[in-house]
Protein backbone atom coordinates (compact mmCIF):
# COMPACT_ATOMS: atom_id res chain seq x y z
CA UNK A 1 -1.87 5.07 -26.05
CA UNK A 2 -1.10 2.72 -22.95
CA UNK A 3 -2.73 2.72 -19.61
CA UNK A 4 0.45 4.43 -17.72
CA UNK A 5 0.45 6.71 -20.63
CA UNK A 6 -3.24 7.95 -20.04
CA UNK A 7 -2.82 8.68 -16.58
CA UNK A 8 0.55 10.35 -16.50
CA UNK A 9 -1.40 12.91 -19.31
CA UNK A 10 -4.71 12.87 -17.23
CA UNK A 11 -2.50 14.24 -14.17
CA UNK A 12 -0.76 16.63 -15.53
CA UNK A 13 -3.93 18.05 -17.49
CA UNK A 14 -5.30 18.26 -13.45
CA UNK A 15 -1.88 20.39 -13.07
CA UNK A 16 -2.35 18.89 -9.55
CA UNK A 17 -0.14 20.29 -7.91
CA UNK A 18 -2.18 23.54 -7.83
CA UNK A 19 -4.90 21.89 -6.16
CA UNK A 20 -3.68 21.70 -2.23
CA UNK A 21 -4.66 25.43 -2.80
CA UNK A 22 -8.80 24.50 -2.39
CA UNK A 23 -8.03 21.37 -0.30
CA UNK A 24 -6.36 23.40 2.33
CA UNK A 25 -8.58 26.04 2.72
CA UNK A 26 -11.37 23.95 2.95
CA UNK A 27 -10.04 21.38 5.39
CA UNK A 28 -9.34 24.49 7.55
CA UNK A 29 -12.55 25.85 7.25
CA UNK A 30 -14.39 22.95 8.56
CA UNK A 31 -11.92 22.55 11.76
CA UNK A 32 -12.18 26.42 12.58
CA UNK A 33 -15.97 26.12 12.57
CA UNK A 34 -15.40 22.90 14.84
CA UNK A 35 -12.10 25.04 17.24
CA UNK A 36 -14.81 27.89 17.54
CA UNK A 37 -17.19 25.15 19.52
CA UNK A 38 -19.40 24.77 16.11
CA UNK A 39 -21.62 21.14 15.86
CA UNK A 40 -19.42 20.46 12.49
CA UNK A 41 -21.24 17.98 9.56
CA UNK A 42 -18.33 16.39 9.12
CA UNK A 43 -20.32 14.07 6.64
CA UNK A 44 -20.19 17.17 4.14
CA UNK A 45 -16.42 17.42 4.20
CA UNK A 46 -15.58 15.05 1.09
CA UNK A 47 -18.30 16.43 -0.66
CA UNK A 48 -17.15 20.36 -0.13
CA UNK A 49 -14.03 19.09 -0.84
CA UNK A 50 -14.65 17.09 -4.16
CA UNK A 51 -16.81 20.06 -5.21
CA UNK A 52 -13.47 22.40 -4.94
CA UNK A 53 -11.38 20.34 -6.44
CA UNK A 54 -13.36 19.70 -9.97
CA UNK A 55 -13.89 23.85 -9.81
CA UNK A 56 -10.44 24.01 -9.25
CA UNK A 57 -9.52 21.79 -11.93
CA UNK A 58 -11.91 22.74 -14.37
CA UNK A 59 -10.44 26.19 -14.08
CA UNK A 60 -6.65 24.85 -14.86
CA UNK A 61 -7.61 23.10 -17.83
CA UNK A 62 -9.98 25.73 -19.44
CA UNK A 63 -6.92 28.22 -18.79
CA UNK A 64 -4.74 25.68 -20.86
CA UNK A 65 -7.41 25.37 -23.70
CA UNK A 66 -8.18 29.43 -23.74
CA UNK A 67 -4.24 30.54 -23.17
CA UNK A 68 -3.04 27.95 -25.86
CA UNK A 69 -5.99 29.00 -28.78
CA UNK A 70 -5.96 32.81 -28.10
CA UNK A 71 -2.64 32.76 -28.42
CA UNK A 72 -0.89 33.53 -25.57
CA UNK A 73 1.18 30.60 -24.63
CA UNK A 74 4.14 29.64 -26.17
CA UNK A 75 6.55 27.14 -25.90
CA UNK A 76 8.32 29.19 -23.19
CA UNK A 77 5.19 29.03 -21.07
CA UNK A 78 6.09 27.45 -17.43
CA UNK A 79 2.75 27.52 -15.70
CA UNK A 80 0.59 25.30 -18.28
CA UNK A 81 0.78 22.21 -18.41
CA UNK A 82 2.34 21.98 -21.50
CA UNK A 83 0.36 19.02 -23.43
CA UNK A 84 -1.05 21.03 -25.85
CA UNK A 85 2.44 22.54 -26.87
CA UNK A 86 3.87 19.52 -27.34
CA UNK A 87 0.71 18.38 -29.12
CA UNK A 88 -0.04 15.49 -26.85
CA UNK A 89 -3.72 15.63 -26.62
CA UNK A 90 -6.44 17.12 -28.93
CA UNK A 91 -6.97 21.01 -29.00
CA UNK A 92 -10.55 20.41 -27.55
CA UNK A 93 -9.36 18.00 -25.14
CA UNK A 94 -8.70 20.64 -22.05
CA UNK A 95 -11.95 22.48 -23.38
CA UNK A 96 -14.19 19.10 -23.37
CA UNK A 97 -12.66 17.75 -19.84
CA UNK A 98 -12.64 21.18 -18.11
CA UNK A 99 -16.16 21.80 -19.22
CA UNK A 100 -17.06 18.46 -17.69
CA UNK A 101 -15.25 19.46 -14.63
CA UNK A 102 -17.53 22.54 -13.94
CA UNK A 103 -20.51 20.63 -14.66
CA UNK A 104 -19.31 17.51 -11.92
CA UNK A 105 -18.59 20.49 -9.34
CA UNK A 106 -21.96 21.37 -9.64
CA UNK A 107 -24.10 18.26 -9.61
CA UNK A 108 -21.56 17.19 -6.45
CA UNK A 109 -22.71 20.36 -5.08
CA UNK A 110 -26.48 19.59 -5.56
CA UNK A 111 -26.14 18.12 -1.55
CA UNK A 112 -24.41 21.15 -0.40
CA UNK A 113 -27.57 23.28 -1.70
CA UNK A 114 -30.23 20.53 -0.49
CA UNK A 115 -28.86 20.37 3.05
CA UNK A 116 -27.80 24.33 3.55
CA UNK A 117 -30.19 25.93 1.37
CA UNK A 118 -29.89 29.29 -0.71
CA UNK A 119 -26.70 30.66 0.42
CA UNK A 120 -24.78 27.94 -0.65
CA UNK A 121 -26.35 28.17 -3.52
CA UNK A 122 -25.88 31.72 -4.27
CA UNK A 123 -22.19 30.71 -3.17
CA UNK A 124 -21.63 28.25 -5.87
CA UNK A 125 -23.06 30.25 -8.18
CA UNK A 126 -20.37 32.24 -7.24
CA UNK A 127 -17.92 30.16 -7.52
CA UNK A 128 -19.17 28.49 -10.93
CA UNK A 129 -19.01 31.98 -12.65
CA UNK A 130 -15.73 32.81 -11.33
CA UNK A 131 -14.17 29.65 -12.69
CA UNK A 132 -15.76 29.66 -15.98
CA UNK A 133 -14.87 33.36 -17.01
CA UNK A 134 -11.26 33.15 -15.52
CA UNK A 135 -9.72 32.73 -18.89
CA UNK A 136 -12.66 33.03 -20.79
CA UNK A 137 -12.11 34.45 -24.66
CA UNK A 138 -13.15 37.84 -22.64
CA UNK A 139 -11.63 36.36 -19.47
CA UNK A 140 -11.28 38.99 -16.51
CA UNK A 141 -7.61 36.78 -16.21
CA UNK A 142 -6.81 38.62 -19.16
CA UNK A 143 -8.11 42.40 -18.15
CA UNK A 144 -5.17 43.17 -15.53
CA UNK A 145 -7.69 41.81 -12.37
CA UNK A 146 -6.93 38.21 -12.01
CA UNK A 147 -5.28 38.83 -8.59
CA UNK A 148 -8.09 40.63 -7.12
CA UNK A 149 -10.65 38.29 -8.64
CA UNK A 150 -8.09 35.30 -7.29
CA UNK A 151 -7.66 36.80 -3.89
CA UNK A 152 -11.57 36.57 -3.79
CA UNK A 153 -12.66 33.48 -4.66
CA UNK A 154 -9.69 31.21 -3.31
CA UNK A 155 -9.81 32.99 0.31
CA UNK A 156 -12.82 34.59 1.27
CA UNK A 157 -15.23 32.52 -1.06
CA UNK A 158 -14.34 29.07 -0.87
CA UNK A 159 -13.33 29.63 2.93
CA UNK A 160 -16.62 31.40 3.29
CA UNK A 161 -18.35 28.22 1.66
CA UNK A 162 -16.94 25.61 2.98
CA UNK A 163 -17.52 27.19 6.83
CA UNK A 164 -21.13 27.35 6.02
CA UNK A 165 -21.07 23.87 4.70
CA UNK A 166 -19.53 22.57 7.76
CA UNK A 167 -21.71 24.18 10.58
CA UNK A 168 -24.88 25.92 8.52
CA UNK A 169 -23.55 29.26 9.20
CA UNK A 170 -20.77 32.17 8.79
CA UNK A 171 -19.07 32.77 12.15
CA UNK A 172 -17.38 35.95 13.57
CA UNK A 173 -14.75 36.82 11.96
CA UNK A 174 -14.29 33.93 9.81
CA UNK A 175 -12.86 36.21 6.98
CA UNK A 176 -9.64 36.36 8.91
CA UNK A 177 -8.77 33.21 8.58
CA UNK A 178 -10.42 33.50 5.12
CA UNK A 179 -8.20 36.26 4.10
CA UNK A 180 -4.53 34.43 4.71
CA UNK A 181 -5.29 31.85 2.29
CA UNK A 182 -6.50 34.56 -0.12
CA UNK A 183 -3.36 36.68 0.17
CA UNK A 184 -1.07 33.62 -0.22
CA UNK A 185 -2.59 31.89 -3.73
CA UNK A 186 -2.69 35.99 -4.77
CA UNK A 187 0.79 35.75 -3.97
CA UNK A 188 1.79 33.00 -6.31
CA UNK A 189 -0.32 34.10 -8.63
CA UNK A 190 1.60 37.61 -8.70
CA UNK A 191 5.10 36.47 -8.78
CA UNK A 192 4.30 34.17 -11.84
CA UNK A 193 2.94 37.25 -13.71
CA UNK A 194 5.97 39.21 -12.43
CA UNK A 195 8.35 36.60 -13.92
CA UNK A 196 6.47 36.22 -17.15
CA UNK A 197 5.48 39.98 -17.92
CA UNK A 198 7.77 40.35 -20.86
CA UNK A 199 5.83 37.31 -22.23
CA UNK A 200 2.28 38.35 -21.34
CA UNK A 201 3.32 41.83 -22.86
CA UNK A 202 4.37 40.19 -26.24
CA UNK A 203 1.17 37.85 -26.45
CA UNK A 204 -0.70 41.00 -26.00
CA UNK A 205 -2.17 40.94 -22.62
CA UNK A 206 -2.63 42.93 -19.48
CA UNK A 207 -1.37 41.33 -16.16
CA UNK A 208 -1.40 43.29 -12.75
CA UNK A 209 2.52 43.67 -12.64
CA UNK A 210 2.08 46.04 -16.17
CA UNK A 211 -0.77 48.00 -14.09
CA UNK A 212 1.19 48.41 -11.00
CA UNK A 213 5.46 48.46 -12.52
CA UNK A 214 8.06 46.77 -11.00
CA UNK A 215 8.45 48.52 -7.98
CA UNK A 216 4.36 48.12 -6.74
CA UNK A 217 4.34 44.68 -7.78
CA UNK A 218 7.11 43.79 -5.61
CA UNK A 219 5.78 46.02 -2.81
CA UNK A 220 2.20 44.15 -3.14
CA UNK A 221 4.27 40.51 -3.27
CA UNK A 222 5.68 41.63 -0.01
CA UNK A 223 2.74 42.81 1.60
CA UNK A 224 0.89 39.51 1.10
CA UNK A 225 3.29 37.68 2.17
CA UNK A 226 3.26 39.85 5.60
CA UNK A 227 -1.05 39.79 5.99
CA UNK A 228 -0.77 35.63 6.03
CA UNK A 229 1.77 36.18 8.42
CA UNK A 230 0.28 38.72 10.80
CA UNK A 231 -3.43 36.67 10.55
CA UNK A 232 -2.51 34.15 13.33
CA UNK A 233 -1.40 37.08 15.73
CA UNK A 234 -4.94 38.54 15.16
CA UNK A 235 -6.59 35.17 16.23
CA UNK A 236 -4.91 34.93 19.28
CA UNK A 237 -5.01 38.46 20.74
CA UNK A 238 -8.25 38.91 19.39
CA UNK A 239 -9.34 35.56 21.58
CA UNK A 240 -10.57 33.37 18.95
CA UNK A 241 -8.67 31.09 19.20
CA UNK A 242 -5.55 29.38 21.61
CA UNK A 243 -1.81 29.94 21.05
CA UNK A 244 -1.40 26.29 18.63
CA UNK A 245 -3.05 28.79 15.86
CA UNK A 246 0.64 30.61 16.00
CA UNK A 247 2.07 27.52 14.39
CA UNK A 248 1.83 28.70 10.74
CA UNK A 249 4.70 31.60 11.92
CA UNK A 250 6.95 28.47 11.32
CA UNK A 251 6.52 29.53 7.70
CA UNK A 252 7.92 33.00 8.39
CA UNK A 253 11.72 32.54 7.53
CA UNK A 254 10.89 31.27 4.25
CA UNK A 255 8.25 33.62 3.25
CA UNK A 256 11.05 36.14 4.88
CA UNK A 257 14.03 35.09 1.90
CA UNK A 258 11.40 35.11 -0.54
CA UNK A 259 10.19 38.59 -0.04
CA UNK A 260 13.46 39.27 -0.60
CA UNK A 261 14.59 37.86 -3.06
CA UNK A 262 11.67 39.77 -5.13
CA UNK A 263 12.69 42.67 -3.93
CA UNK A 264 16.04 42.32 -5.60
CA UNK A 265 15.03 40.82 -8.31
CA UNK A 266 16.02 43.19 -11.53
CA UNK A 267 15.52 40.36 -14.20
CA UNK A 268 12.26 38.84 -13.67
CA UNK A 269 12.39 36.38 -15.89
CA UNK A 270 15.59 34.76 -14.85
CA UNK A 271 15.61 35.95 -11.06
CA UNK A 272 12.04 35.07 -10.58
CA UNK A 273 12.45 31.49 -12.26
CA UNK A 274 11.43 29.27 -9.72
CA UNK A 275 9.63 31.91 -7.50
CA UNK A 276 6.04 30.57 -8.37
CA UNK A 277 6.85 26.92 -7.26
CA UNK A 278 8.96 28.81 -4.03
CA UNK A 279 5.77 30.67 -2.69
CA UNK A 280 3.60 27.55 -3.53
CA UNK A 281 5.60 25.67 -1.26
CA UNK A 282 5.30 28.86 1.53
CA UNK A 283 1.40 28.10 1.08
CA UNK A 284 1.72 24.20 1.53
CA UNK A 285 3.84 24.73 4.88
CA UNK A 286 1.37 27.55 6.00
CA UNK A 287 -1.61 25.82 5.28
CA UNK A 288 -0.62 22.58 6.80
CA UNK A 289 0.48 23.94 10.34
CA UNK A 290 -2.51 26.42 9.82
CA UNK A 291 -4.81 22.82 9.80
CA UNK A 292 -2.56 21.42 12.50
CA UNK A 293 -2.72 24.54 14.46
CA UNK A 294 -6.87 24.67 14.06
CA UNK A 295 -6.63 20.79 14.99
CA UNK A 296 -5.44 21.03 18.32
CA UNK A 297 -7.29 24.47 19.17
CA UNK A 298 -10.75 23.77 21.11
């Protein structure tokens, strides 16, 4: 196997296009800390953020190994990343590399703990466990609670984290903030079980959309779509923070035809086709003019 070859399997193994989804949160994290008037470490930023991204990555690849040997992906699988379908690496490849993932989060983390003490470490704890056991052979991915578990870890959690990281402590109301990005990867997350629930239910499976039916699935998709929009209203008029923090509202019309178009949607699997990549792309515009909004508050 050739050099380019390596590499263009190494990055799609990383699925990294997922992975704005901890950089994001975490680059926001450390400039709301520093917009609130916080002495920010900004010395601890690459190291938060390399930390995140080996969790996050670690995470995508074990869900690749676990979902491909229990079963449950198939050739008609669109969120893996497909190498073990087509039989380009070894079936212990994405178990060996994510494994090694985890482990790199947590020895990059070993400054995190040395510098801020036990609750970081009680954080990455954590965030080590919720990684590992996402997909899991008795994964809670797989138990109908993914979104919950998701909404968890990738807002409050890792924004929670990375805040404390950044200025040694949690500050008021930091969960607000906390709680858009959480409501936003929930979101993808949601409408990529929505459009593959006839799947999941053949492979045996419980997803949220079976718990909640068509109609409260699309009713939840909806609603986070509106908390990550109504979260920058609540920092201004609250008086957190100054009007720039309204900038993510830029990514209301999109978010807007997307609700939408889920709540018309009457065949998932064809109707909801490219809805996954869709509200990704709602959380990349969101997330950036949330930074660039944070940036130019003081």
């Amino acid at each position: 196997m050739n050099t380019s070859n390596s590499f263009s399997i190494w990055w799609r193994s990383l699925r990294a296009y997922s992975l704005p989804m901890t950089m994001l949160p975490i680059l926001c994290a450390f400039l709301y800390a520093r917009a609130l008037g916080y002495t920010v470490l900004w010395g601890l930023f690459p190291v938060m953020l390399l930390c995140g991204v080996l969790l996050h990555a670690g995470t995508n690849l074990l869900n690749d190994h676990y979902d491909y040997t229990l079963g449950f992906d198939t050739d008609e699988a669109s969120g893996a990343s497909g190498l073990l379908q087509e039989k380009l690496v070894p079936e212990n490849y994405m178990l060996f590399y994510g494994r090694l993932y985890l482990v790199l989060g947590c020895l990059f983390g070993l400054p995190l703990i040395r510098l801020r003490g036990l609750p970081m470490l009680l954080l990455g704890i954590l965030a080590i466990c919720g990684a590992y056991f996402y997909s899991h052979p008795k994964g809670y991915k797989y138990k109908g609670i993914g979104e919950p578990a998701v909404f968890l870890l990738m807002g409050p959690l890792l924004f929670t984290a990375s805040i404390y990281a950044a200025c040694g402590t949690c500050p008021q109301y930091s969960f607000i903030p906390a709680c858009a990005f959480g409501c936003l990867v929930t979101a993808v997350l949601l409408i990529n079980n929505m459009r593959d629930e006839q799947m999941d239910r053949n492979a045996g499976f419980i997803t949220m959309p079976m718990r909640l039916g068509p109609s409260g699935s699309r009713n939840l998709y909806s609603l986070l779509l509106a908390g990550a929009e109504i979260i920058p209203l609540l920092l201004l008029f609250t008086g957190l923070l100054q009007w720039p923090v309204l900038l993510p509202l830029l990514s209301l019309p999109p978010a807007i035809r997307l609700g939408r178009m889920v709540q018309t949607a009457r065949r998932p699997s064809i109707d909801l086709k490219t809805g996954p990549q869709q509200t990704a792309q709602v959380y990349m515009i969101y997330g950036s003019l949330m930074a660039v909004g944070l940036a130019l508050c003081r």
